[in-house]
C-alpha atoms as a PDB file:
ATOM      1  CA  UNK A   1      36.289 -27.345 -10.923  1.00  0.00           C
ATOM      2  CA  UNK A   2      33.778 -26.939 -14.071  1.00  0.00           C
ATOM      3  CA  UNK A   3      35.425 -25.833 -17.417  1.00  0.00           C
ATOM      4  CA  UNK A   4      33.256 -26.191 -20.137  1.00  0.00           C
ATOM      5  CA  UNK A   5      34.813 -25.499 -24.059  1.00  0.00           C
ATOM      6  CA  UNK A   6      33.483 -24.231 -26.915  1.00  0.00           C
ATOM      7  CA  UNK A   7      29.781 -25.261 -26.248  1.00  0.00           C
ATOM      8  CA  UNK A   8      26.982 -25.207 -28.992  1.00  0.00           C
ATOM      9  CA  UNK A   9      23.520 -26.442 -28.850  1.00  0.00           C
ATOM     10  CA  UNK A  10      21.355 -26.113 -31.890  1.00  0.00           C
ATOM     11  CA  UNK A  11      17.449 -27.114 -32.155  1.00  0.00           C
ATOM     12  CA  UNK A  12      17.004 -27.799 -35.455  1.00  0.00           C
ATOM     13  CA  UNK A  13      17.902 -25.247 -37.663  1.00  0.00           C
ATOM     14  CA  UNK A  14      18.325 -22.514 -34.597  1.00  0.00           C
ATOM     15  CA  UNK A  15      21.718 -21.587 -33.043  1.00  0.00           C
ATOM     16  CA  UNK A  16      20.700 -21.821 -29.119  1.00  0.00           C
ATOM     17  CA  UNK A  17      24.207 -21.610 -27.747  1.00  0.00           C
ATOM     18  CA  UNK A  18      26.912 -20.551 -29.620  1.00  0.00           C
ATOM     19  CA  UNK A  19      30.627 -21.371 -28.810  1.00  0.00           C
ATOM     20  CA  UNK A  20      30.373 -21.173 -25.035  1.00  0.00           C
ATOM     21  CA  UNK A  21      33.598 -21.212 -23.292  1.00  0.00           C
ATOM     22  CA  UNK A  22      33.321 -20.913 -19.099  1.00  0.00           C
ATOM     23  CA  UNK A  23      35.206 -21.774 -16.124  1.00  0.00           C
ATOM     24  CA  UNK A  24      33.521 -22.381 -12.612  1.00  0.00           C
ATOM     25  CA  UNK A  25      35.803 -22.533  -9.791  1.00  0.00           C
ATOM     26  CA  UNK A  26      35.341 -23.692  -6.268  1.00  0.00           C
ATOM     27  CA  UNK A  27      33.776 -21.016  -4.430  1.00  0.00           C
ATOM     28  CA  UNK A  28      32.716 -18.833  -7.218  1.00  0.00           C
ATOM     29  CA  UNK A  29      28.997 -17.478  -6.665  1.00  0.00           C
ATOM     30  CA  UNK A  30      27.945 -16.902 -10.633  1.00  0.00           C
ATOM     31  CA  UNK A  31      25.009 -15.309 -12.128  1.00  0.00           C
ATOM     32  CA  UNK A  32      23.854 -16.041 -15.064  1.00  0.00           C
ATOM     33  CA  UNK A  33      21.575 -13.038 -16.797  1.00  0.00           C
ATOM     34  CA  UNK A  34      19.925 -12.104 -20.084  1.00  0.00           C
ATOM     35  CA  UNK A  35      16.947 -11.344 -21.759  1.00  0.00           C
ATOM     36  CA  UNK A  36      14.159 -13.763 -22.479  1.00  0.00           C
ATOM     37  CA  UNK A  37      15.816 -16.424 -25.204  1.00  0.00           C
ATOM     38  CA  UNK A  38      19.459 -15.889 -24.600  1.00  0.00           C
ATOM     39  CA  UNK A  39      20.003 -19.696 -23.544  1.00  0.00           C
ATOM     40  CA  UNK A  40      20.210 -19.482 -19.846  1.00  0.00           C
ATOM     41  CA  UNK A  41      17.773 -22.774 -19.267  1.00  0.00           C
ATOM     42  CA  UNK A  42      19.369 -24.208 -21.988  1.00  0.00           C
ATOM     43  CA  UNK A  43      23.198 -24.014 -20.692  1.00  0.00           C
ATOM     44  CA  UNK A  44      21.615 -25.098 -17.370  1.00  0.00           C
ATOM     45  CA  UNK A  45      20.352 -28.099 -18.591  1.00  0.00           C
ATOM     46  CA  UNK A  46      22.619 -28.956 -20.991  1.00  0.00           C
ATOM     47  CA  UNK A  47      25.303 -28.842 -17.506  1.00  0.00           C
ATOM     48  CA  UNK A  48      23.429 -31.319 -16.191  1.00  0.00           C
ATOM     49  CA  UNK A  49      23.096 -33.749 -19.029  1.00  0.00           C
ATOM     50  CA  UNK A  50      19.315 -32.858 -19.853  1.00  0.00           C
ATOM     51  CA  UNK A  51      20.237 -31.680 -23.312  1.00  0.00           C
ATOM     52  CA  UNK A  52      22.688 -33.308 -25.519  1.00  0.00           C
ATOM     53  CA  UNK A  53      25.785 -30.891 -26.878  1.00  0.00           C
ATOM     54  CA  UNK A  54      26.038 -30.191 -30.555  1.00  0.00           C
ATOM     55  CA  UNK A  55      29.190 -30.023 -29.726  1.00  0.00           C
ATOM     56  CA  UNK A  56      32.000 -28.868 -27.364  1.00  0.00           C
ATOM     57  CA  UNK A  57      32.353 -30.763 -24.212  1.00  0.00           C
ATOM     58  CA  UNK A  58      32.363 -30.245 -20.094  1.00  0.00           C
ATOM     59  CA  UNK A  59      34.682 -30.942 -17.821  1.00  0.00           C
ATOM     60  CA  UNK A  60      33.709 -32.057 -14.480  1.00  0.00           C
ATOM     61  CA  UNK A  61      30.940 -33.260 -14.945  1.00  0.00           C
ATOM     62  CA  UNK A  62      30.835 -36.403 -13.165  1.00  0.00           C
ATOM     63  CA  UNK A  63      30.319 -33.954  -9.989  1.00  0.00           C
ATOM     64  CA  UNK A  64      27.401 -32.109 -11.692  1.00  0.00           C
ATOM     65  CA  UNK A  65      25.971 -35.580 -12.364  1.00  0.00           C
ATOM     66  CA  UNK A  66      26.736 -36.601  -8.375  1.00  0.00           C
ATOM     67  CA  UNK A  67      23.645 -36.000  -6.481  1.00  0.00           C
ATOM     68  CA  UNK A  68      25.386 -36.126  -3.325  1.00  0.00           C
ATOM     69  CA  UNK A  69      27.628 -32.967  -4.305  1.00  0.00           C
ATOM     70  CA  UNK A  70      25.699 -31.048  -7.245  1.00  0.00           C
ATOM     71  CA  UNK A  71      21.926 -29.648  -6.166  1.00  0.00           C
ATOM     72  CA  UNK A  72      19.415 -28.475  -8.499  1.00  0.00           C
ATOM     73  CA  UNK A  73      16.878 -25.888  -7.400  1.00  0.00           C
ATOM     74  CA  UNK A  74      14.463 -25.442 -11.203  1.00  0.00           C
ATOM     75  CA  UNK A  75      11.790 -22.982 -11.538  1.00  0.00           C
ATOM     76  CA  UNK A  76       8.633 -24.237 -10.645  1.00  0.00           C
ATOM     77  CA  UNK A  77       7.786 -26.212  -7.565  1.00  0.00           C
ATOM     78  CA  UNK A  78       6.020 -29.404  -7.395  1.00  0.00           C
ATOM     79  CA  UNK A  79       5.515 -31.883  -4.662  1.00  0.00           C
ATOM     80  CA  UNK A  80       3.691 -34.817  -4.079  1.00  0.00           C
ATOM     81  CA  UNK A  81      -0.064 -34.390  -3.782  1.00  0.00           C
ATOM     82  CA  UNK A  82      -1.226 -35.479   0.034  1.00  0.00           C
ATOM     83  CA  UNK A  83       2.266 -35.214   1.427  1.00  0.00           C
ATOM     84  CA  UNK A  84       2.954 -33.276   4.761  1.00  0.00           C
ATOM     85  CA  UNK A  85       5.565 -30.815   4.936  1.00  0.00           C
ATOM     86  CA  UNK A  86       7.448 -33.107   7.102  1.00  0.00           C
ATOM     87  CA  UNK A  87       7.098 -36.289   5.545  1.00  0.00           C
ATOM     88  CA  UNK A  88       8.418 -34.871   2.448  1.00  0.00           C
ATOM     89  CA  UNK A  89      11.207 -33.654   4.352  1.00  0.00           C
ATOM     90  CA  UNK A  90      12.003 -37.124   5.985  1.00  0.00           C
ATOM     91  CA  UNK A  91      11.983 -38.591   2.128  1.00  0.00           C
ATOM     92  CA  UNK A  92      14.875 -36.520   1.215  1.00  0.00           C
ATOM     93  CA  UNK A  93      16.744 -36.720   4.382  1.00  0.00           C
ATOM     94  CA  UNK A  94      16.867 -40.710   3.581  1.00  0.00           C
ATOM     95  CA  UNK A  95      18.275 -39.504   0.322  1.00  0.00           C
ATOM     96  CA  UNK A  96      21.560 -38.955   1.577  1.00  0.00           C
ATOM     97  CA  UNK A  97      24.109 -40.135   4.126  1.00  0.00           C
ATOM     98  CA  UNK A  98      24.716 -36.826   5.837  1.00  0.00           C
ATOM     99  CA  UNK A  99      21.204 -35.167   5.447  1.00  0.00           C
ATOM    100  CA  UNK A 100      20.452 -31.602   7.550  1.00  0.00           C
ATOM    101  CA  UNK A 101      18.885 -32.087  10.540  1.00  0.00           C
ATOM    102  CA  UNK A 102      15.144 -31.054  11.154  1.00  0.00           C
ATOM    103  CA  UNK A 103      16.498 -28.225  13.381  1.00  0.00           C
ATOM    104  CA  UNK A 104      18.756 -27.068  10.308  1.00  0.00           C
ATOM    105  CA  UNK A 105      15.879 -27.282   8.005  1.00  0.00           C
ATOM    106  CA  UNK A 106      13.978 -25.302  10.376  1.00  0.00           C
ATOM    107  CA  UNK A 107      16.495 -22.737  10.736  1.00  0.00           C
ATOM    108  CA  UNK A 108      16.521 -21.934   7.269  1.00  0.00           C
ATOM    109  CA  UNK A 109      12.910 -22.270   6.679  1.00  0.00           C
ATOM    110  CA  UNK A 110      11.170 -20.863   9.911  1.00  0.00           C
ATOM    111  CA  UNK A 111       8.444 -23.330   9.905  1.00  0.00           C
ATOM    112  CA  UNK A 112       6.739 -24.180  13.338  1.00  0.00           C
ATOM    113  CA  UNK A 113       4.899 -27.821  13.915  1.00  0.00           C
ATOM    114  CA  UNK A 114       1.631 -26.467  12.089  1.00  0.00           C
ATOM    115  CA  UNK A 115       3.228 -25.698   8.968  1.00  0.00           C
ATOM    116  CA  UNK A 116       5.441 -28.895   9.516  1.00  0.00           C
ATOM    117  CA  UNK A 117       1.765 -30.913   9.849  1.00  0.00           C
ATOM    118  CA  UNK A 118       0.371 -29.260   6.560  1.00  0.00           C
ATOM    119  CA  UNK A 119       0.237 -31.163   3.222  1.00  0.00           C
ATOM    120  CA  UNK A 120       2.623 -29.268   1.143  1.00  0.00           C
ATOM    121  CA  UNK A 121       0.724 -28.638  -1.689  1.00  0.00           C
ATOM    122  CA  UNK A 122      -1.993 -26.259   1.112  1.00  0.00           C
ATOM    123  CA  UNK A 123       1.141 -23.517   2.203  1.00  0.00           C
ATOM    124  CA  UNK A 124       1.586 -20.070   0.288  1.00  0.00           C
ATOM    125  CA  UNK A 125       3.773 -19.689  -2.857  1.00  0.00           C
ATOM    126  CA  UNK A 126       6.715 -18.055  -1.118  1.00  0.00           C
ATOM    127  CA  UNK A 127       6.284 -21.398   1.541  1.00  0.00           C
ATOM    128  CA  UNK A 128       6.907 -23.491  -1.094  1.00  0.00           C
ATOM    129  CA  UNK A 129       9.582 -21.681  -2.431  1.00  0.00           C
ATOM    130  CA  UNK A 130      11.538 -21.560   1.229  1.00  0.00           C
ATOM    131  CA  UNK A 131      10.941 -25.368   1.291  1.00  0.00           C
ATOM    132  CA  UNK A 132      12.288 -26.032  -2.060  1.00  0.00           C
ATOM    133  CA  UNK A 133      15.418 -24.322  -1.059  1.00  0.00           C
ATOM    134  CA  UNK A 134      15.851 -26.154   2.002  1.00  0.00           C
ATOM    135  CA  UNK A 135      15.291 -29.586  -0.083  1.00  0.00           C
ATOM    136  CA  UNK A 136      17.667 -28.543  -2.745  1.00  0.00           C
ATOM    137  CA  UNK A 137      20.362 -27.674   0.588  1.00  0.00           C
ATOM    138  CA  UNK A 138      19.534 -30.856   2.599  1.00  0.00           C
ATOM    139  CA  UNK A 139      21.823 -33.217   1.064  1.00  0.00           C
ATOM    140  CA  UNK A 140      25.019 -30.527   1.643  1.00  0.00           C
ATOM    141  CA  UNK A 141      25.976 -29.847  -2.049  1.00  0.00           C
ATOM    142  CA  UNK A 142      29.752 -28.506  -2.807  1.00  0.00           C
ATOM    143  CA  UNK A 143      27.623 -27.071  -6.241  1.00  0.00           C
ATOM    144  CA  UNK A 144      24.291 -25.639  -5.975  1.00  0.00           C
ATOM    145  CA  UNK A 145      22.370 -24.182  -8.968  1.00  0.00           C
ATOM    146  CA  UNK A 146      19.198 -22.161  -8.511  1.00  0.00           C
ATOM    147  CA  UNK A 147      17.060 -21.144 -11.162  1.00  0.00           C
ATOM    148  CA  UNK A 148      15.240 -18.001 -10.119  1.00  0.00           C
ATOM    149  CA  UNK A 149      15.102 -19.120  -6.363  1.00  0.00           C
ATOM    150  CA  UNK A 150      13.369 -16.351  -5.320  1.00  0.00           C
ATOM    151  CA  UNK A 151      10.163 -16.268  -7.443  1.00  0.00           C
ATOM    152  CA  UNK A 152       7.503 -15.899  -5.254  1.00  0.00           C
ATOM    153  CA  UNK A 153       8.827 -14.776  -1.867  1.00  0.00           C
ATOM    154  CA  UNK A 154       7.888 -12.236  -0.097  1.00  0.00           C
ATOM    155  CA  UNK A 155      10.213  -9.419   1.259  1.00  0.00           C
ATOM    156  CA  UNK A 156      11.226 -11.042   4.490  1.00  0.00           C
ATOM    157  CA  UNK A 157      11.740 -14.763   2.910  1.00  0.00           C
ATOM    158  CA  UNK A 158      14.385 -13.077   0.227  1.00  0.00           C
ATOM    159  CA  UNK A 159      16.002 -11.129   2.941  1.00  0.00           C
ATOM    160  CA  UNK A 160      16.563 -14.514   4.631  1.00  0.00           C
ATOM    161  CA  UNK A 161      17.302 -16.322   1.852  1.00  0.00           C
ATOM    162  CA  UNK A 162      19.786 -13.442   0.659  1.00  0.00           C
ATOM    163  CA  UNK A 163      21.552 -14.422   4.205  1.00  0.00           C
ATOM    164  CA  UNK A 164      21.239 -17.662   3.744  1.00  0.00           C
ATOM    165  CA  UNK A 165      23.101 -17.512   0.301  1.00  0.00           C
ATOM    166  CA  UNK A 166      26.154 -15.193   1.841  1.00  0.00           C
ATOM    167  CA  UNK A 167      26.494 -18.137   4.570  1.00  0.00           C
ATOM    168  CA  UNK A 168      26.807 -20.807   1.907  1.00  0.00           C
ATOM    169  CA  UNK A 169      29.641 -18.639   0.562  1.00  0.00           C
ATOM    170  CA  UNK A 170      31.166 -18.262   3.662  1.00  0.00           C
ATOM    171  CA  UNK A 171      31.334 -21.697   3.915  1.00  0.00           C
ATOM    172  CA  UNK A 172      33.135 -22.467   0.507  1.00  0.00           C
ATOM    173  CA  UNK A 173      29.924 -23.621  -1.519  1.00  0.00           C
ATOM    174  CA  UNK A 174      30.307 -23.327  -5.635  1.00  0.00           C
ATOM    175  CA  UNK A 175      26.899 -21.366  -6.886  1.00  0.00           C
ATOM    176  CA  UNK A 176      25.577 -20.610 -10.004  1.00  0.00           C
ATOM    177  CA  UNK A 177      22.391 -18.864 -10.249  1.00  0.00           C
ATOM    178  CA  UNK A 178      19.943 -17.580 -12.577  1.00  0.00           C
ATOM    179  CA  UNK A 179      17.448 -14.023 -11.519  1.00  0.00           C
ATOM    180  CA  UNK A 180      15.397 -11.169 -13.142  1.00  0.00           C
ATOM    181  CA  UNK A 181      16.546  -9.015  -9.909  1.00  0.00           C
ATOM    182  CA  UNK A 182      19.203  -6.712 -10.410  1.00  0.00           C
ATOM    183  CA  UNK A 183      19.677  -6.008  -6.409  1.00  0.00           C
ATOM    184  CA  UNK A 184      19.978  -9.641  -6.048  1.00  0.00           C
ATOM    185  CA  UNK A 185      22.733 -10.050  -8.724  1.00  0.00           C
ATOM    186  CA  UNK A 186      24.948  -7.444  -7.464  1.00  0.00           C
ATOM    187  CA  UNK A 187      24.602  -8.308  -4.065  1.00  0.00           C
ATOM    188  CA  UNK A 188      25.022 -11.806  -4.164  1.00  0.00           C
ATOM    189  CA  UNK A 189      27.697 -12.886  -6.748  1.00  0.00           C
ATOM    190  CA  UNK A 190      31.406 -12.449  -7.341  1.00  0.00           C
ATOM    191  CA  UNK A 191      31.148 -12.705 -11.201  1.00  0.00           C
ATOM    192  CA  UNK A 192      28.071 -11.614 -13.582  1.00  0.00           C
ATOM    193  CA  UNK A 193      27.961 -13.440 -16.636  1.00  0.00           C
ATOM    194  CA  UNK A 194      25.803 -12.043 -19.510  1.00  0.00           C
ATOM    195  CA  UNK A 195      24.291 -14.656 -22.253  1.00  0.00           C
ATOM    196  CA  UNK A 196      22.442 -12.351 -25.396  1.00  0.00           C
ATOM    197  CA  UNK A 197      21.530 -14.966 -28.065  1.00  0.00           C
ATOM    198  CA  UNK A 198      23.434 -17.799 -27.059  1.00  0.00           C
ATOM    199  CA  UNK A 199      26.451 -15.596 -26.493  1.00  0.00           C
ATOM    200  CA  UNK A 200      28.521 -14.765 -23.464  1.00  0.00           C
ATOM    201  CA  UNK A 201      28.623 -11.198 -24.281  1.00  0.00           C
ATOM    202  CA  UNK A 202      30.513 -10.465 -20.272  1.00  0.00           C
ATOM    203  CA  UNK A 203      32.154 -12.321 -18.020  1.00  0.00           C
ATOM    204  CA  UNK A 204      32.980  -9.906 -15.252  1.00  0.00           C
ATOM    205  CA  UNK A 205      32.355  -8.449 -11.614  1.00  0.00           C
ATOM    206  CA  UNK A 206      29.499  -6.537 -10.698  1.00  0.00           C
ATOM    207  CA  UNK A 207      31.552  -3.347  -9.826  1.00  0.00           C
ATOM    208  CA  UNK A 208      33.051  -3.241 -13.296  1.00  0.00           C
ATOM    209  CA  UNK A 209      29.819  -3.820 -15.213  1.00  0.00           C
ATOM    210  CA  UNK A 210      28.353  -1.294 -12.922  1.00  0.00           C
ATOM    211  CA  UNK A 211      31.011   1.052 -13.801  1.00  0.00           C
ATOM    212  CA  UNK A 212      30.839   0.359 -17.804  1.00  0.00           C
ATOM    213  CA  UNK A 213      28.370   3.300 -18.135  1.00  0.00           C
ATOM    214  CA  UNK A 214      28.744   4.400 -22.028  1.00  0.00           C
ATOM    215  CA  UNK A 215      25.373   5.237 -21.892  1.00  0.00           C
ATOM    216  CA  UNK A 216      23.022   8.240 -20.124  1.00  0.00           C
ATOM    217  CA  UNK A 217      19.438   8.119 -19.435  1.00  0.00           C
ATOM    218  CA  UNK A 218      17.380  11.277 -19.071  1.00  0.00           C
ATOM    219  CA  UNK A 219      14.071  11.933 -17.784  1.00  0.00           C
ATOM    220  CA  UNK A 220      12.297  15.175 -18.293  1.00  0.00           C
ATOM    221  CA  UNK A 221       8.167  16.119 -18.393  1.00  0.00           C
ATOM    222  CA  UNK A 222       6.180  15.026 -21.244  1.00  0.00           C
ATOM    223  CA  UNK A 223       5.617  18.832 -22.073  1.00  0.00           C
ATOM    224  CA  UNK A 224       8.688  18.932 -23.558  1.00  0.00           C
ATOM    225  CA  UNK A 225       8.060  16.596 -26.305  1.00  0.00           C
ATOM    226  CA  UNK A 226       8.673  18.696 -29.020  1.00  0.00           C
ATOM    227  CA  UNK A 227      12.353  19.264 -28.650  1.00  0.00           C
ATOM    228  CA  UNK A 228      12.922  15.581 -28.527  1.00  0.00           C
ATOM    229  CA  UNK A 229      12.448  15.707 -32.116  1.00  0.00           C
ATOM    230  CA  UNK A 230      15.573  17.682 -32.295  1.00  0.00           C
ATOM    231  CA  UNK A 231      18.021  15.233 -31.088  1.00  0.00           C
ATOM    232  CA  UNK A 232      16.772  12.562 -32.664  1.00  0.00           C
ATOM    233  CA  UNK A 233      19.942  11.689 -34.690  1.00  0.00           C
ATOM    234  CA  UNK A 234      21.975  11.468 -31.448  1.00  0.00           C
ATOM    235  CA  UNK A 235      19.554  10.077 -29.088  1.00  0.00           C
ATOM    236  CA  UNK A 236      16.604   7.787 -28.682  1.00  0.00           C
ATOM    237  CA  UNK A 237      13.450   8.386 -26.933  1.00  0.00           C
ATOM    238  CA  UNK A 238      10.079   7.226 -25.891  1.00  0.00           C
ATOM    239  CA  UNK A 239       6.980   8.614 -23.484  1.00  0.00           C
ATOM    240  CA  UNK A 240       6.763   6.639 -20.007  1.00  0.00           C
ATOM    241  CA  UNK A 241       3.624   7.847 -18.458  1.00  0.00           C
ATOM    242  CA  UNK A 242       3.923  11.446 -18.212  1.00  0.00           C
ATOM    243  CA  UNK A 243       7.196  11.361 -18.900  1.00  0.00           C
ATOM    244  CA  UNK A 244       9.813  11.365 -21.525  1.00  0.00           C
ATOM    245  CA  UNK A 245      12.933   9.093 -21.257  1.00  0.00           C
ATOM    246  CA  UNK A 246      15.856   9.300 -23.093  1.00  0.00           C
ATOM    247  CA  UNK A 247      18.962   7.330 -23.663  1.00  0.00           C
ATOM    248  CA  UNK A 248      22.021   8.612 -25.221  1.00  0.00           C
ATOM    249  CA  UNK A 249      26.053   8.387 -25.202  1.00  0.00           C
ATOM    250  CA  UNK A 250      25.832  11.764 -26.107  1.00  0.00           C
ATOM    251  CA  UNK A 251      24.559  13.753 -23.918  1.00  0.00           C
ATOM    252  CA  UNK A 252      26.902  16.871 -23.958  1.00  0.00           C
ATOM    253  CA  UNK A 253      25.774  17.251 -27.291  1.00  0.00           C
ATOM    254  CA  UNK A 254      22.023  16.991 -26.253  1.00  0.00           C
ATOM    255  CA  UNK A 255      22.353  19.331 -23.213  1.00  0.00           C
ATOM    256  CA  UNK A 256      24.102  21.859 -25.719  1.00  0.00           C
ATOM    257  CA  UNK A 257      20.971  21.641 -28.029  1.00  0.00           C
ATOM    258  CA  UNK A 258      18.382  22.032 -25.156  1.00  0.00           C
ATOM    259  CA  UNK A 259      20.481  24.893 -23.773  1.00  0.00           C
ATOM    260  CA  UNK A 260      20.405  26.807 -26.951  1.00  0.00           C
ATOM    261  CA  UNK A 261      16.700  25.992 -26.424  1.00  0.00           C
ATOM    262  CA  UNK A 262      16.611  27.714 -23.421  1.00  0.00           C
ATOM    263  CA  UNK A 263      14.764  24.279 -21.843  1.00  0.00           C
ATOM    264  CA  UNK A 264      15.032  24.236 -17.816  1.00  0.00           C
ATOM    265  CA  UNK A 265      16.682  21.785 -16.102  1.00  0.00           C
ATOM    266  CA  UNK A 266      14.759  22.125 -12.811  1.00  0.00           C
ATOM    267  CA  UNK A 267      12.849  18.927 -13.841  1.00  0.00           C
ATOM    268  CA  UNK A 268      15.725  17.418 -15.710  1.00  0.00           C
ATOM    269  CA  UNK A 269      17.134  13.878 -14.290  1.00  0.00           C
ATOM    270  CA  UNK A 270      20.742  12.363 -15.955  1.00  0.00           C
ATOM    271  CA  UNK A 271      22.097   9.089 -14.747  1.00  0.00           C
ATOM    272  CA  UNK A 272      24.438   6.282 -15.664  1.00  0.00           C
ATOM    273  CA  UNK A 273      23.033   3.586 -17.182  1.00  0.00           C
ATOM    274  CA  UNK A 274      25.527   0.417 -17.256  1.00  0.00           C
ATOM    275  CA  UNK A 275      25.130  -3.172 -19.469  1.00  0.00           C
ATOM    276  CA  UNK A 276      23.725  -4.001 -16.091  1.00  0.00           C
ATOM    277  CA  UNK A 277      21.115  -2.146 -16.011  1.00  0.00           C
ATOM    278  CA  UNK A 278      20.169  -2.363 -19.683  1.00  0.00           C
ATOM    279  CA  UNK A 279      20.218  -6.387 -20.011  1.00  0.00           C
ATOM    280  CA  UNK A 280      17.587  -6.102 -16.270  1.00  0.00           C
ATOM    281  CA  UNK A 281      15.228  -3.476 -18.398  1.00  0.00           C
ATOM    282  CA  UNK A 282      14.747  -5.517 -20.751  1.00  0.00           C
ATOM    283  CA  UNK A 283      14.650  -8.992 -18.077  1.00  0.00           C
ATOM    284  CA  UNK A 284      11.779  -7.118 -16.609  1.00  0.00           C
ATOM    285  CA  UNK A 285       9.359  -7.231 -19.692  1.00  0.00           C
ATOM    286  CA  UNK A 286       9.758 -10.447 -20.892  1.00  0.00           C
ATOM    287  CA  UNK A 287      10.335 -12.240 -17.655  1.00  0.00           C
ATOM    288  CA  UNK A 288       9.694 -16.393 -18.329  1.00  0.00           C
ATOM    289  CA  UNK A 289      12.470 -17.829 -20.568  1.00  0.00           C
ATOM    290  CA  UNK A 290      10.738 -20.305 -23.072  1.00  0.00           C
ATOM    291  CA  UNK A 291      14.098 -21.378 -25.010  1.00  0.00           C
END
């Protein structure tokens, strides 16, 4: 469907993608993750033809530049100041030939006639964000791509629109979508794709990168500070709060230290931790890509 080969971007002297090579086949659901500056926007827009290549090219992009097959949902919502909900509505639904119906857009965004009869710009953030989907659905799109679609929603409204995503797979639909929530990328996709300074470091399913645990992280009380000290050739460490957390891919030789220390393990706590999970630490403090 959407091969693209040996992609670089560069802004000015800086390397912003480097050699990106990805397929995108009909039906895939793809997320796209990585810290803040790893080129996510970037490869975004430079798939739609908002950013020139350095070099490399795309194929199949004449569907990504269709508007009547390729939907873009971007980060931030704005709509047009004094419009009702509905009129705005109406304006895309003369957009295209085979537009949702209001009783489809309703569906997915559970607005009554009040909300339909308020300006746009006057309903909550996670409103907006419910409506935005619904535009960026309206015109039926073979490929959708969301960047962070569910900023701002509430509980509920990402429950639904977690629904409404496993229905557009159902149906066949080719996604590709961008978000800082772990639960969200492993429940939603078929294939995780990591980007760490314009890199694809992973291309893979979220079960594997789940199960690529090399590392362990272990909590313990901050009283036990002091023998921290003594694995700190095998193991890194820093105080969260009251406690101490440490990550290691060697923790029988840890254990082994703290046993000969005679430390308890009643308030010990070991787990996995997977690429997953490191790349969505890491997503969580610096959350707004600026590259």
């Amino acid at each position: 469907m959407i091969t693209i080969h040996n992609l670089s971007k560069d802004i000015g002297k800086k390397h912003i993608l480097k050699h990106i090579n990805l397929t995108i086949n009909k039906g895939d659901a793809i997320a796209l993750v990585g810290p803040n500056g790893a080129g996510k926007s970037t490869l975004i827009d430079c798939l739609l033809g908002n950013k020139k290549l350095t070099s490399g090219d795309i194929d199949g992009q004449q569907l990504i530049l269709d508007h009547t097959k390729t939907s873009v949902l971007y980060q931030q919502t704005y709509f047009t100041p004094n419009m009702k909900v509905y009129q705005i509505i109406e304006l895309f639904q003369n957009l295209y030939p085979n537009a949702l119906t209001k009783e489809e857009i309703k569906a997915i965004t559970l607005f009554d006639d009040a909300l339909l009869n308020t300006e746009a710009e006057k309903i909550s953030g996670g409103q907006k964000r419910i409506l935005d989907v619904a535009l960026t659905l309206i015109g039926r799109p073979e490929f959708i791509i969301l960047d962070e679609p569910t900023v701002g929603m509430d509980t509920s409204t990402r429950r639904r629109f977690y629904d409404l995503i496993k229905t557009l797979k159902a149906e066949g639909k080719t996604i590709l979508f961008t978000s800082h929530y772990i639960e969200e990328v492993e429940s939603l996709s078929d294939r995780i794709v990591v980007l760490h300074k314009g890199e694809i470091i992973r291309d893979s399913t979220p079960r594997a990168l789940r199960e690529e645990s090399t590392q362990k992280q272990i909590v313990l009380p901050k009283k036990y500070e002091n023998v921290t000290k003594q694995i700190s050739d095998i193991a890194f460490s820093k105080i969260e709060g009251e406690y101490i957390v440490i990550h290691t891919s060697l923790v029988d030789e840890v254990i082994k230290v703290w046993i000969d220390q005679q430390i308890s393990f009643e308030h010990v706590e070991i787990t996995n931790e997977s690429l997953l999970d490191r790349v969505f630490k890491v997503v969580e403090e610096e959350r707004h890509e600026t590259v």
